[in-house]
PDB file of N, CA and C in Angstrom:
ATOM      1  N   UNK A   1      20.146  49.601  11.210  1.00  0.00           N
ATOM      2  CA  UNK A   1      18.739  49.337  11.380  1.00  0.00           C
ATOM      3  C   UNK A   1      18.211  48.315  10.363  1.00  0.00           C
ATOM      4  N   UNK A   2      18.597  47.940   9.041  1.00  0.00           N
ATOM      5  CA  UNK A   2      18.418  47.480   8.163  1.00  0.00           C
ATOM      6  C   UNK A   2      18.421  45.901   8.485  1.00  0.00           C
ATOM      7  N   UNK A   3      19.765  45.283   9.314  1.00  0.00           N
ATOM      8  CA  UNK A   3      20.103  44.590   9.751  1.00  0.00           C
ATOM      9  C   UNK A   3      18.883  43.960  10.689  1.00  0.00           C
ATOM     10  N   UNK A   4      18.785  44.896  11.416  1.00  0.00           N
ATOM     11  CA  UNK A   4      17.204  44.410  12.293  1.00  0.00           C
ATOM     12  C   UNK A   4      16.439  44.003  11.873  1.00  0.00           C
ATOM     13  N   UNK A   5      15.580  44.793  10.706  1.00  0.00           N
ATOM     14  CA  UNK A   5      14.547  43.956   9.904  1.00  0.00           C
ATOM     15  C   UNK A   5      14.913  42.851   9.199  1.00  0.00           C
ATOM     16  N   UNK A   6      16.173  42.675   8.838  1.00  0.00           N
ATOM     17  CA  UNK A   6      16.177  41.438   8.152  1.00  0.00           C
ATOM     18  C   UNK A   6      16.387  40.439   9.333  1.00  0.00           C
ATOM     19  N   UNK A   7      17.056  40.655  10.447  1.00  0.00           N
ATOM     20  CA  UNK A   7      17.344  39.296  11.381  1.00  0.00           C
ATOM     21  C   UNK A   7      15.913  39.303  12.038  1.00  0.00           C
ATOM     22  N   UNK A   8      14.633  39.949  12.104  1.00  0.00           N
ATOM     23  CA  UNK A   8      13.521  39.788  12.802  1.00  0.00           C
ATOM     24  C   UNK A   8      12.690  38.744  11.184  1.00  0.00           C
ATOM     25  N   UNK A   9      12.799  39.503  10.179  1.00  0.00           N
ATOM     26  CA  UNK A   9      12.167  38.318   9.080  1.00  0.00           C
ATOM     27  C   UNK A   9      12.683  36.778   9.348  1.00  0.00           C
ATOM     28  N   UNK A  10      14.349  37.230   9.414  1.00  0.00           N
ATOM     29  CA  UNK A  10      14.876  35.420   9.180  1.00  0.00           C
ATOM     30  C   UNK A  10      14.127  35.018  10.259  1.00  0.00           C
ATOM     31  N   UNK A  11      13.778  35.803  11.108  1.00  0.00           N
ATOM     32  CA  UNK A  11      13.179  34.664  13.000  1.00  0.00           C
ATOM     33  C   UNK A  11      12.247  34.483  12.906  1.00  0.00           C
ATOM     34  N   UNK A  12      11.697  35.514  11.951  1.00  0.00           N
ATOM     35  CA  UNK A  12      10.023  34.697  11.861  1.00  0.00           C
ATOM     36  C   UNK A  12       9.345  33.571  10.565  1.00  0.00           C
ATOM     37  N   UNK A  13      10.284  33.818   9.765  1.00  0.00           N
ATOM     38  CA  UNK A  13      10.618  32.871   8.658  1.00  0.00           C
ATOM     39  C   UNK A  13      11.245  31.629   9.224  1.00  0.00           C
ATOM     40  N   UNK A  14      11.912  31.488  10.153  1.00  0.00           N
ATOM     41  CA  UNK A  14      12.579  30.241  11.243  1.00  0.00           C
ATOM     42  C   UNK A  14      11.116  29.676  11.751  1.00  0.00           C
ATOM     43  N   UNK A  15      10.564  30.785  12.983  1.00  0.00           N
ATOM     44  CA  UNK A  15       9.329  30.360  13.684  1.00  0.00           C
ATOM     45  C   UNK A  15       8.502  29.973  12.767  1.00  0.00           C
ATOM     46  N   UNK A  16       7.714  30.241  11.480  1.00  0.00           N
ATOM     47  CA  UNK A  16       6.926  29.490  10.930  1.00  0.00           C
ATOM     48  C   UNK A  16       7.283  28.102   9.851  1.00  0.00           C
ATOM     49  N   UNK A  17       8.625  28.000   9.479  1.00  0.00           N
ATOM     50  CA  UNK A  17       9.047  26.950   9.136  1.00  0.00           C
ATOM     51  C   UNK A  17       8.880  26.363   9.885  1.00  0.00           C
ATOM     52  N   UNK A  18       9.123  26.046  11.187  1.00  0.00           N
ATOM     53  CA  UNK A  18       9.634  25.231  12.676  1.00  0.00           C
ATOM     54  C   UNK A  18       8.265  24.508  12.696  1.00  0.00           C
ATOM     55  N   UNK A  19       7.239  25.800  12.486  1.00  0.00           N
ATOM     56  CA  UNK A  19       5.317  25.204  13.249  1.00  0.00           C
ATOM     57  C   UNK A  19       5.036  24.295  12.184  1.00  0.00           C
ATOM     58  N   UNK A  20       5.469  24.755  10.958  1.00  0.00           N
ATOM     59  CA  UNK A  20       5.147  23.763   9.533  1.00  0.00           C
ATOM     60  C   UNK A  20       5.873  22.518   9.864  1.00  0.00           C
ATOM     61  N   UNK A  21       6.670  22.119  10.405  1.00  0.00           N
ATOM     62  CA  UNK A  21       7.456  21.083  10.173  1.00  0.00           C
ATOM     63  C   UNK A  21       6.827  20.082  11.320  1.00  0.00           C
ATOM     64  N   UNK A  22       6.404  21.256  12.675  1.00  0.00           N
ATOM     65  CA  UNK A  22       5.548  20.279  13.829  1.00  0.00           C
ATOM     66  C   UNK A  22       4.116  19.590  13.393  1.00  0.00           C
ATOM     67  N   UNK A  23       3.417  20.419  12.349  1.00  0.00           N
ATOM     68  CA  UNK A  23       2.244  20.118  11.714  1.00  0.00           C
ATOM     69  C   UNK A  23       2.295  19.071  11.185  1.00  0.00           C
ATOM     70  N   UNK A  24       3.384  19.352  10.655  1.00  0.00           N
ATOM     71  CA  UNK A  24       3.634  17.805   9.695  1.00  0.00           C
ATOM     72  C   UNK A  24       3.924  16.794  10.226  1.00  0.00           C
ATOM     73  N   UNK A  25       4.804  16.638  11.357  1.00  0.00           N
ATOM     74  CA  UNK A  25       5.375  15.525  11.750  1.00  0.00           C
ATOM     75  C   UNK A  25       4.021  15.137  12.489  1.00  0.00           C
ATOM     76  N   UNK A  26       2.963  16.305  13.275  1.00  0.00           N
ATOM     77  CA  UNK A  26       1.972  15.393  13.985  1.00  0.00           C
ATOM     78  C   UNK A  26       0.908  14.783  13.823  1.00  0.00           C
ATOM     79  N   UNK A  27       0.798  15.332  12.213  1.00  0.00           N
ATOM     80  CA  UNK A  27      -0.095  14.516  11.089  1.00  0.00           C
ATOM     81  C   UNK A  27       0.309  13.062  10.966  1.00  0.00           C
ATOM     82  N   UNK A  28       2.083  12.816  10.508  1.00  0.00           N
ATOM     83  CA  UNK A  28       2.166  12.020  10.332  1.00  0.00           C
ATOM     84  C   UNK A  28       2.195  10.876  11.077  1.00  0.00           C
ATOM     85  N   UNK A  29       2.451  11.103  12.381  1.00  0.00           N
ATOM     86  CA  UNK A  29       2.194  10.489  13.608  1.00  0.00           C
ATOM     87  C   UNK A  29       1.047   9.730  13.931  1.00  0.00           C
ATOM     88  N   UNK A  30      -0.023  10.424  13.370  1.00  0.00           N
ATOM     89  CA  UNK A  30      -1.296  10.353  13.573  1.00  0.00           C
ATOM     90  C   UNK A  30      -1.986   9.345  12.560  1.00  0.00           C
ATOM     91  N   UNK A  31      -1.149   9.321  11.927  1.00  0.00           N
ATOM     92  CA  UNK A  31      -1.622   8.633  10.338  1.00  0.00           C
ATOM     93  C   UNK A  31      -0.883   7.459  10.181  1.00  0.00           C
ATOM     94  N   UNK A  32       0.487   7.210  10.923  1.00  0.00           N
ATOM     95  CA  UNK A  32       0.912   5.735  11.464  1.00  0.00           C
ATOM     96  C   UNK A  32       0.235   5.255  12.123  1.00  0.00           C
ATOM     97  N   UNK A  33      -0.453   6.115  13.676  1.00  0.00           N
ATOM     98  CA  UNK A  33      -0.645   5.570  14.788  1.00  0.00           C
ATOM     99  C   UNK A  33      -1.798   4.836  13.953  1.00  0.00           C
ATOM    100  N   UNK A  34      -2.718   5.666  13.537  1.00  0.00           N
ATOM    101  CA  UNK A  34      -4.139   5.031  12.766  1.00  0.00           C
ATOM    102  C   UNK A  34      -4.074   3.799  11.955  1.00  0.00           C
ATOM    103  N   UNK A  35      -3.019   3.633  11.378  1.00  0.00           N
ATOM    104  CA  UNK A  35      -2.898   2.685  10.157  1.00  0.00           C
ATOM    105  C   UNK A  35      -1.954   1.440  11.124  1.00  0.00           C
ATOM    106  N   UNK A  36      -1.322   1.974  12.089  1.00  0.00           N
ATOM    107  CA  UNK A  36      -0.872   0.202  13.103  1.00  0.00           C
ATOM    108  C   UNK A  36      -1.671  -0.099  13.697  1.00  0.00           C
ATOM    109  N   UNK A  37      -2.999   0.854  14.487  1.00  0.00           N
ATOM    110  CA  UNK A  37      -3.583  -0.250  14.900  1.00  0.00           C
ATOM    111  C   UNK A  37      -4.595  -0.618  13.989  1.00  0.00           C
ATOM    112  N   UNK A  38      -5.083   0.017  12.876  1.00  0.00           N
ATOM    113  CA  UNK A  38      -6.105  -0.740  11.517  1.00  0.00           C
ATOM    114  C   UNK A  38      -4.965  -1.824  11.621  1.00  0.00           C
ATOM    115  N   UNK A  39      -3.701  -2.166  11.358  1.00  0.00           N
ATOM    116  CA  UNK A  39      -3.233  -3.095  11.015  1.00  0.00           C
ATOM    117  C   UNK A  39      -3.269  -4.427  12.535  1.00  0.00           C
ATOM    118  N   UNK A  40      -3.214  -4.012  13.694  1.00  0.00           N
ATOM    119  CA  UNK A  40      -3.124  -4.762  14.705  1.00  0.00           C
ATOM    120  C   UNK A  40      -4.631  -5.228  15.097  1.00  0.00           C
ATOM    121  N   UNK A  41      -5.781  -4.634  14.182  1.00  0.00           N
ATOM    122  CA  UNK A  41      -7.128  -4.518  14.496  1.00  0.00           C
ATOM    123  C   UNK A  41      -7.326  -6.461  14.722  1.00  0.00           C
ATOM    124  N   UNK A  42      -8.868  -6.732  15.287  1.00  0.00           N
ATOM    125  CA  UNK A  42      -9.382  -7.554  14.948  1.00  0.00           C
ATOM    126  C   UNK A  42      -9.649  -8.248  13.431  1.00  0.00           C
ATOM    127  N   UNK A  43      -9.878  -7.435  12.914  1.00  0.00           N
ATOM    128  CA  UNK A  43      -9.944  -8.248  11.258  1.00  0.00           C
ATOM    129  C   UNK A  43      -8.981  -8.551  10.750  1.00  0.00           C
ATOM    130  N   UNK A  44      -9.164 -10.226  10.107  1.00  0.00           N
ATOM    131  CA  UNK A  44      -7.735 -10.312   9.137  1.00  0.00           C
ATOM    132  C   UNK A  44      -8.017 -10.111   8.017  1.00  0.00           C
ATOM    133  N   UNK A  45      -6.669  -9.809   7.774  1.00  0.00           N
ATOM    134  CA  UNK A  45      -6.185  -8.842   6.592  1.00  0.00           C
ATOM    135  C   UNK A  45      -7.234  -9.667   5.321  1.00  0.00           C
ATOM    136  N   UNK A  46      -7.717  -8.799   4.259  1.00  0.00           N
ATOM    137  CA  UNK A  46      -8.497  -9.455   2.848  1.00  0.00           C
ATOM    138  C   UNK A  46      -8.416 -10.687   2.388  1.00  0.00           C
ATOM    139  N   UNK A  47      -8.520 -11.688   1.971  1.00  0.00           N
ATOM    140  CA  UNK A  47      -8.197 -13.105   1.553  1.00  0.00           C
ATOM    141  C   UNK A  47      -8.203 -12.193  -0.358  1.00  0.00           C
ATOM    142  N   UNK A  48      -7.122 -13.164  -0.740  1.00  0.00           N
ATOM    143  CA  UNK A  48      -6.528 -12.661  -2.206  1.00  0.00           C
ATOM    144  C   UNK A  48      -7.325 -13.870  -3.068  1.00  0.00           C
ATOM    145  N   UNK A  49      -7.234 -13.111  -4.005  1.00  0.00           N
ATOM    146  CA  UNK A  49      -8.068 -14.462  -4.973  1.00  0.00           C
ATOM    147  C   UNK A  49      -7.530 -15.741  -5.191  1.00  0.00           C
ATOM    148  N   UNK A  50      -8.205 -16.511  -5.805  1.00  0.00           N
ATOM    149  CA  UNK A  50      -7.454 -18.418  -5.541  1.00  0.00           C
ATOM    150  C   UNK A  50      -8.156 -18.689  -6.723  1.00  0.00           C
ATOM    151  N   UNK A  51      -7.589 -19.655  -7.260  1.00  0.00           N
ATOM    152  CA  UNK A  51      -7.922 -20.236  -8.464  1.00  0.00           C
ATOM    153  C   UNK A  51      -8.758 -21.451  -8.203  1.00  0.00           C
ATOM    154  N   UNK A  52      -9.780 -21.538  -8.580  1.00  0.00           N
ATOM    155  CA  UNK A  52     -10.612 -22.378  -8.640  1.00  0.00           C
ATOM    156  C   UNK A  52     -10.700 -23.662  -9.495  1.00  0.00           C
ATOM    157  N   UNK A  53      -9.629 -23.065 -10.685  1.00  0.00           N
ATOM    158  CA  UNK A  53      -9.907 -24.422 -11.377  1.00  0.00           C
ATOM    159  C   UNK A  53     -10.725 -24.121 -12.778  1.00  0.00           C
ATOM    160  N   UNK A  54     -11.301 -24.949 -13.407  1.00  0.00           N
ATOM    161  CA  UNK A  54     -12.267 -25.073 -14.171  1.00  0.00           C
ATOM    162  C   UNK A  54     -13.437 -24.617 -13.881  1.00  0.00           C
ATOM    163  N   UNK A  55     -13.666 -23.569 -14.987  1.00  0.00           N
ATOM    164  CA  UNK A  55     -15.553 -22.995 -14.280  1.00  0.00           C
ATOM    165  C   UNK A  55     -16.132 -23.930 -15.363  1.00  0.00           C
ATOM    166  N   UNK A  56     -17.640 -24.367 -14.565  1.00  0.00           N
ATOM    167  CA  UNK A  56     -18.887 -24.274 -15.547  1.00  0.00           C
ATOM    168  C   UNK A  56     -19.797 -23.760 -15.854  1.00  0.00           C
ATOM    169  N   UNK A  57     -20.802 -23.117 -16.228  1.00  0.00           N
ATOM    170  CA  UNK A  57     -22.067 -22.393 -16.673  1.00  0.00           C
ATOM    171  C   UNK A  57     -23.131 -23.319 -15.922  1.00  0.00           C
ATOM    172  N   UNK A  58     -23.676 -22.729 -15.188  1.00  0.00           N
ATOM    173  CA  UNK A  58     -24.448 -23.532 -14.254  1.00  0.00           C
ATOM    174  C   UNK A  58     -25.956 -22.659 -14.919  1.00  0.00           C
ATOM    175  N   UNK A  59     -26.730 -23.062 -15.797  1.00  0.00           N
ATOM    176  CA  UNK A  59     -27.194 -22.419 -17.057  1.00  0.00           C
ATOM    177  C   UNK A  59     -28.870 -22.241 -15.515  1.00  0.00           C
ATOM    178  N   UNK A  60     -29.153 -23.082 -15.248  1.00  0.00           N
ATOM    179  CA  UNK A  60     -30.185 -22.731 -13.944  1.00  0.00           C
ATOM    180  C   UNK A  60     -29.898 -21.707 -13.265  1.00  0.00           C
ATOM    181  N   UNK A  61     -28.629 -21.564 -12.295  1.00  0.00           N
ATOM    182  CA  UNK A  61     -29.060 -20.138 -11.578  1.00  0.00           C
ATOM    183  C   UNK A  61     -27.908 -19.082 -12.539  1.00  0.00           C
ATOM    184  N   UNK A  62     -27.740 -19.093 -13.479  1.00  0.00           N
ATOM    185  CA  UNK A  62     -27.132 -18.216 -14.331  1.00  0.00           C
ATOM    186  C   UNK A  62     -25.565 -17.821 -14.097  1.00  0.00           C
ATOM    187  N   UNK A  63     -24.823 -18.549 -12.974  1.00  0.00           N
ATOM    188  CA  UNK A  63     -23.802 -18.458 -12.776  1.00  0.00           C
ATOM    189  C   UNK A  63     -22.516 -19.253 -12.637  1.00  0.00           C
ATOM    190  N   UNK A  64     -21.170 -18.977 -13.328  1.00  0.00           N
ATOM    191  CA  UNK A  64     -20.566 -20.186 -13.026  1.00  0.00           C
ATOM    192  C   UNK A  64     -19.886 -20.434 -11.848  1.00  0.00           C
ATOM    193  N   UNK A  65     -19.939 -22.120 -11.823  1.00  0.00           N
ATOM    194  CA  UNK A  65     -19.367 -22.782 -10.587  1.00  0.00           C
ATOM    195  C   UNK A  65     -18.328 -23.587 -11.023  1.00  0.00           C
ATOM    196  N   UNK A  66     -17.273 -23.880 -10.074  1.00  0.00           N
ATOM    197  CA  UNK A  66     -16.547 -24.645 -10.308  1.00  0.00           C
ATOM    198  C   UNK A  66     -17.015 -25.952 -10.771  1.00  0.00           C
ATOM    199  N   UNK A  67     -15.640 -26.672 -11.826  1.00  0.00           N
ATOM    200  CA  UNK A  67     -15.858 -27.831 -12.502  1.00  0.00           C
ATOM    201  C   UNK A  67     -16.241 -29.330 -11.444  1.00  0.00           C
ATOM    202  N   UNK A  68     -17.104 -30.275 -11.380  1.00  0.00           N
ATOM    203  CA  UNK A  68     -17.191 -31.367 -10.312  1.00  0.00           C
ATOM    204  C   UNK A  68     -15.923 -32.200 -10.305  1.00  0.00           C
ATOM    205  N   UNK A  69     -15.112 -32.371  -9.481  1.00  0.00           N
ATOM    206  CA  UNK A  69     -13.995 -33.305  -9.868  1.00  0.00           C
ATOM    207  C   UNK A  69     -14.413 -34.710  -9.691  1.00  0.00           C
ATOM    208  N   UNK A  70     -14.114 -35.526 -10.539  1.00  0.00           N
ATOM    209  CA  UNK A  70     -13.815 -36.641 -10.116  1.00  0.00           C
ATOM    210  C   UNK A  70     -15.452 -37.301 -10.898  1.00  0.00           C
TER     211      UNK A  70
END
C-alpha cells in the first residue's frame, strides 16, 4: 500500500511539473511573439547618437549648437 501513495505523489508531482513547464513555455511564446512583431512594427528602430563635431555656446538662446564650418 505504501507503494501506492508514493507512485500517486510521483504522478502528481509529474502532472504539476508538466503544467509548470506549459506555463512557461506559453509565456514565453507570447513574449517572442510580442517582441517580433514590436520588432517587424512600423517604427524604425531608435537613431544612436552621432557626433556633431565642435559645439558652441549659442549664449542668446542658452544652448549649444554645432561649430559653423567653413
Amino acid at each position: 500500500m505504501p507503494q501506492l501513495v508514493v507512485l500517486a505523489l510521483l504522478g502528481a508531482g509529474a502532472y504539476v511539473g508538466y503544467r509548470l513547464i506549459q506555463r512557461a513555455s506559453r509565456d514565453i511564446a507570447a513574449e517572442l511573439r510580442r517582441v517580433s512583431e514590436e520588432l517587424s512594427g512600423g517604427s524604425p528602430p531608435p537613431r544612436g547618437e552621432r557626433d556633431l563635431g565642435r559645439l558652441e555656446y549659442d549664449a542668446k538662446s542658452g544652448v549649444y549648437r554645432p561649430a559653423k564650418r567653413g
